[in-house]
C-alpha atoms as a PDB file:
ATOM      1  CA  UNK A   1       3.473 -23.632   4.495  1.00  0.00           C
ATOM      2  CA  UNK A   2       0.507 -21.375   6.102  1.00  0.00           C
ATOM      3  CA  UNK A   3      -0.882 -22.489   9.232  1.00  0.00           C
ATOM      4  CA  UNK A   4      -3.035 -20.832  12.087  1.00  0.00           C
ATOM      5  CA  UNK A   5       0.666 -19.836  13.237  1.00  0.00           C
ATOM      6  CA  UNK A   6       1.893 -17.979  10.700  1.00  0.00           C
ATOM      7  CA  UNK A   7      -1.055 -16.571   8.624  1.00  0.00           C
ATOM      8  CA  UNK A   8      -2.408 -12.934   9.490  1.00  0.00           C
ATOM      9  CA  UNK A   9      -5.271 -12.945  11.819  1.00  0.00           C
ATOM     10  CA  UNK A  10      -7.734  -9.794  11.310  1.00  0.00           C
ATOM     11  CA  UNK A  11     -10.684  -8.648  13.784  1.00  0.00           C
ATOM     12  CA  UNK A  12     -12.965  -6.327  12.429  1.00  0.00           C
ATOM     13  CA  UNK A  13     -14.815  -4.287  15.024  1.00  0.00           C
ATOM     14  CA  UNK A  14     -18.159  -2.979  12.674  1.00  0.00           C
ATOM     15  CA  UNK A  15     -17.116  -0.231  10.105  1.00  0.00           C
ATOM     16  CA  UNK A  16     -14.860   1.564  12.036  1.00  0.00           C
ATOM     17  CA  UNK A  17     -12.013  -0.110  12.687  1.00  0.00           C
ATOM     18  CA  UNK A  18      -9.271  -3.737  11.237  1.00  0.00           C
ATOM     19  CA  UNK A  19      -6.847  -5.052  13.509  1.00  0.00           C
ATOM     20  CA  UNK A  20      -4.120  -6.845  11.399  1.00  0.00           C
ATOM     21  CA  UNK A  21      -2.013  -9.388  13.417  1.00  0.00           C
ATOM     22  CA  UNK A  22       1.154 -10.813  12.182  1.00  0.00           C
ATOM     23  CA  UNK A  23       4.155  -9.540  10.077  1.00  0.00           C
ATOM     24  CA  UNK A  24       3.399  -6.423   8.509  1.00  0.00           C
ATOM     25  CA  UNK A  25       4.172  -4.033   6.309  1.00  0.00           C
ATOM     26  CA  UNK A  26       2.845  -0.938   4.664  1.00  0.00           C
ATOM     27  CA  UNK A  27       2.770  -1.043   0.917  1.00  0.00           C
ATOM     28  CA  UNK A  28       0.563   1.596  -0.117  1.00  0.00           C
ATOM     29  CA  UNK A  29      -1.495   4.556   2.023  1.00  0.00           C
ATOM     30  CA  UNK A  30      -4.247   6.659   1.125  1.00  0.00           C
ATOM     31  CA  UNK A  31      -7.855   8.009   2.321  1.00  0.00           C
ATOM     32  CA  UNK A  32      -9.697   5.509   0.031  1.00  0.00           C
ATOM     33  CA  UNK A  33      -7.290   2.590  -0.008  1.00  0.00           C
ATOM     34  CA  UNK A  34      -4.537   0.992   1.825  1.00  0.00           C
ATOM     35  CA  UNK A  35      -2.149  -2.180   0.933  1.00  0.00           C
ATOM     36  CA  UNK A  36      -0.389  -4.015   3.887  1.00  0.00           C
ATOM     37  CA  UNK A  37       1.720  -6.950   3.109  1.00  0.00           C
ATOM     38  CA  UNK A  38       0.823  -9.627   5.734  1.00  0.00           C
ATOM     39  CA  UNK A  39       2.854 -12.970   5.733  1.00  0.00           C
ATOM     40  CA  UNK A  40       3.671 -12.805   2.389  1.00  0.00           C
ATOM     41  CA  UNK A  41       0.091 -12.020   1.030  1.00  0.00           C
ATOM     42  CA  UNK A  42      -1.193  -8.533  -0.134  1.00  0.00           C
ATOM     43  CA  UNK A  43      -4.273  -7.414   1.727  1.00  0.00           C
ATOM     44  CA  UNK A  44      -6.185  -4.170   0.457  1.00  0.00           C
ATOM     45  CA  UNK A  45      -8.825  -2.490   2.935  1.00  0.00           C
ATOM     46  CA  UNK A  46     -11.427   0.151   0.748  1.00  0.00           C
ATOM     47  CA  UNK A  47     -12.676   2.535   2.352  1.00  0.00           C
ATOM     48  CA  UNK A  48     -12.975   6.118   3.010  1.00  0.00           C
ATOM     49  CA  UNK A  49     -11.236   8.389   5.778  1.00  0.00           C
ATOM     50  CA  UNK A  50      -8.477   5.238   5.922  1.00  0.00           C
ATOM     51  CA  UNK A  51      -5.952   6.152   8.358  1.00  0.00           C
ATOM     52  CA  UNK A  52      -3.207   4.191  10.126  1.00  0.00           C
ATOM     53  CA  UNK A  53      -3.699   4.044  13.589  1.00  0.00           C
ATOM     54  CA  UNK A  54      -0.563   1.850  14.659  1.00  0.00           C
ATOM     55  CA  UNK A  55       2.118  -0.076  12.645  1.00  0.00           C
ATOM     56  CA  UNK A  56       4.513  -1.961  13.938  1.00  0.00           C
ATOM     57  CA  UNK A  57       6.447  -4.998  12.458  1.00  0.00           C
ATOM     58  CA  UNK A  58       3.629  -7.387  13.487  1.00  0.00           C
ATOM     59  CA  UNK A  59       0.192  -5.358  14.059  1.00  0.00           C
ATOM     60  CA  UNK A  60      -1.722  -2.725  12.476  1.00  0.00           C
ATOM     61  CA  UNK A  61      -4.856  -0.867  13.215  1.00  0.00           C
ATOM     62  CA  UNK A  62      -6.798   0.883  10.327  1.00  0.00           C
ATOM     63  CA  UNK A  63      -9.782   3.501  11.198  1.00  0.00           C
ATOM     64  CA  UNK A  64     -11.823   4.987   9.154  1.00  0.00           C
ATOM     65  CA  UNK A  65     -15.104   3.657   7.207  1.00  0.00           C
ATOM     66  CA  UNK A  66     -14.121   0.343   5.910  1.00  0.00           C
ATOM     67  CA  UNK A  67     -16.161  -1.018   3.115  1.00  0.00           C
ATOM     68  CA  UNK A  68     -14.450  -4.136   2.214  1.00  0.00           C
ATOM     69  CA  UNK A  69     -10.943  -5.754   2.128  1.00  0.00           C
ATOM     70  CA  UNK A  70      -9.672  -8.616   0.019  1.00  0.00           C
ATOM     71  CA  UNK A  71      -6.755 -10.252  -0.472  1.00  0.00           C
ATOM     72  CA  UNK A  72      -4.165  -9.034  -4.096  1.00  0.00           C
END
């Protein structure tokens, strides 16, 4: 069952830049696209210039220009 404790938490600061809180992991990288896997559910962040800034097994930060992300 998802609750406020165990669902991902993102903060978007403008264009630039996603924090992802909550267990992660890195399913797919690239410039224009990246796929994390956050507490069982598939996120993608579009974008160009995507780069991981930090991973760890429960936060990420993603820079680059974000233009959307959705969850998969």
């Amino acid at each position: 069952m998802e609750n406020a404790f165990t669902s991902p938490f993102f903060e978007l600061h403008g264009r630039r830049e996603l924090f992802v809180d909550g267990a992660v992991t890195l399913v797919e990288y690239g410039e224009e696209q990246i796929v994390l896997l956050c507490g069982g559910q598939k996120v993608r962040i579009r974008g160009t210039t995507l780069r991981v800034a930090l991973l760890s097994a429960s936060k990420a930060v993603i820079n680059g220009l974000i233009s959307g992300f959705d969850f998969i």
